[in-house]
Protein backbone atom coordinates (compact mmCIF):
# COMPACT_ATOMS: atom_id res chain seq x y z
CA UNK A 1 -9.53 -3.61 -28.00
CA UNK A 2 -7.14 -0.24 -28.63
CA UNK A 3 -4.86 0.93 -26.37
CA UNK A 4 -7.01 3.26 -24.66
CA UNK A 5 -9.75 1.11 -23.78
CA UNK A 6 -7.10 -1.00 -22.10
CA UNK A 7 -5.90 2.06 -20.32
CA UNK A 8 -9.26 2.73 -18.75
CA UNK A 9 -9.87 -0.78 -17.67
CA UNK A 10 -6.44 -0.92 -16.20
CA UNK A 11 -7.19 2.21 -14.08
CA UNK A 12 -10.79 0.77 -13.10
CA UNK A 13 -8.59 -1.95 -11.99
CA UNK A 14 -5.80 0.06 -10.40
CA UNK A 15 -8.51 2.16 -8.45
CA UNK A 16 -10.76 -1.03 -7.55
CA UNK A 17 -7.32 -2.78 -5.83
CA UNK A 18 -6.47 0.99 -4.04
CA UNK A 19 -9.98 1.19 -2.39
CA UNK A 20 -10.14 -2.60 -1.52
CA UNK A 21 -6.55 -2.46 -0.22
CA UNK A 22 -7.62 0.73 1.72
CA UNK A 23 -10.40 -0.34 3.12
CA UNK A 24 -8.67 -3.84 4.12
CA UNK A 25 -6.24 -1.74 6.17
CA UNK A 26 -8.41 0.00 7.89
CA UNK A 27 -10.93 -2.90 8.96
CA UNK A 28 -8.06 -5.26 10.40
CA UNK A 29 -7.83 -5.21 14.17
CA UNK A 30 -3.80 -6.91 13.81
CA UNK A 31 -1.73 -4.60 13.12
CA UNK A 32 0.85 -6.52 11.01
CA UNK A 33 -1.43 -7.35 8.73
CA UNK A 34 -2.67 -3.61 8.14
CA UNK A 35 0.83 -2.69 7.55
CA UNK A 36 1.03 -5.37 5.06
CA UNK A 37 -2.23 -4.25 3.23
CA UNK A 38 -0.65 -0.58 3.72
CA UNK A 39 1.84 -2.00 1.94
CA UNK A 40 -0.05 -3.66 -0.56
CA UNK A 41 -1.53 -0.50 -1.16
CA UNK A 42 1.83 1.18 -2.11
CA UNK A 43 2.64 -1.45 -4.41
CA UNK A 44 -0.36 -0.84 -5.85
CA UNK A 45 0.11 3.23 -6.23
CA UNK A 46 3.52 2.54 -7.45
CA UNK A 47 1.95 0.48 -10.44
CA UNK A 48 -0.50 3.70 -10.94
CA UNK A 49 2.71 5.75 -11.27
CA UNK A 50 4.24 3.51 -13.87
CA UNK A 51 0.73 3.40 -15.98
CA UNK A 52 0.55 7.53 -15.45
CA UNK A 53 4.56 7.23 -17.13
CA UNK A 54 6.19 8.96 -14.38
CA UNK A 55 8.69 5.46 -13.38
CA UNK A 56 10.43 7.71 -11.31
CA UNK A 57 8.31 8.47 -8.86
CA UNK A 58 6.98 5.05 -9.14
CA UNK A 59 10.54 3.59 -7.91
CA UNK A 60 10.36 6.02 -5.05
CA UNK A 61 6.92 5.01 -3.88
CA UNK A 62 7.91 1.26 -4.39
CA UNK A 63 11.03 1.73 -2.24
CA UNK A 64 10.10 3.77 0.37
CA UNK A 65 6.58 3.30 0.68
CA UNK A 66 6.44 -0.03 0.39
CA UNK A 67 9.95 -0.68 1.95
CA UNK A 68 11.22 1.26 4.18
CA UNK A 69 7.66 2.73 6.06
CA UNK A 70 6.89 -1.04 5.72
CA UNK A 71 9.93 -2.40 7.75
CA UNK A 72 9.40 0.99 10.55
CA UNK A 73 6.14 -0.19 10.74
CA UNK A 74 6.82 -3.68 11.68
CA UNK A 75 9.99 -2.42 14.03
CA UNK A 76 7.45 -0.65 15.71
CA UNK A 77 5.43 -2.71 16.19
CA UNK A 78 7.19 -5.04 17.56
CA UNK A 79 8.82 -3.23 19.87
CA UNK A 80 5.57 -2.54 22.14
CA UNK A 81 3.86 -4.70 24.12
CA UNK A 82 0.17 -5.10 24.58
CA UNK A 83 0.07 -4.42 27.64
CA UNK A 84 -1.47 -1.96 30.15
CA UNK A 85 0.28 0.37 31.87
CA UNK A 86 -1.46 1.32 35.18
CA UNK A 87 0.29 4.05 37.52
């Protein structure tokens, strides 16, 4: 196998995890655990970067995609209640 038959599988791969991890976010009804695939899916995109060769960007995606928007999320979150509100 040359290199660029491994590149191609690897971005099957890479785009097979996104849409999984994608669709997994979307179909959970608990919310931390669709900010964890949200953040699974940013892991994931940071990886893509690093493949593409921009490690930059991926280091920025892996800290504040997965990190910080992570860690808001889950601040957020629990912060509210599940409760109605009737006035």
């Amino acid at each position: 196998m040359n290199f660029m038959e491994f590149f191609w599988i690897l971005q099957v791969l890479i785009g097979i995890g996104l849409l999984i991890s994608a669709i997994v976010a979307i179909r959970f009804k608990n919310l931390i655990m669709a900010v964890i695939a949200m953040a699974v899916f940013s892991l994931i995109l940071s990886l893509e970067f690093y493949v593409l060769q921009a490690p930059d960007v991926a280091i920025a995606e892996a800290g504040v995609g997965a990190c910080l928007t992570t860690a808001m999320y889950l601040l957020a979150i629990k912060n509210t209640t599940d409760e109605e509100v009737i006035e």
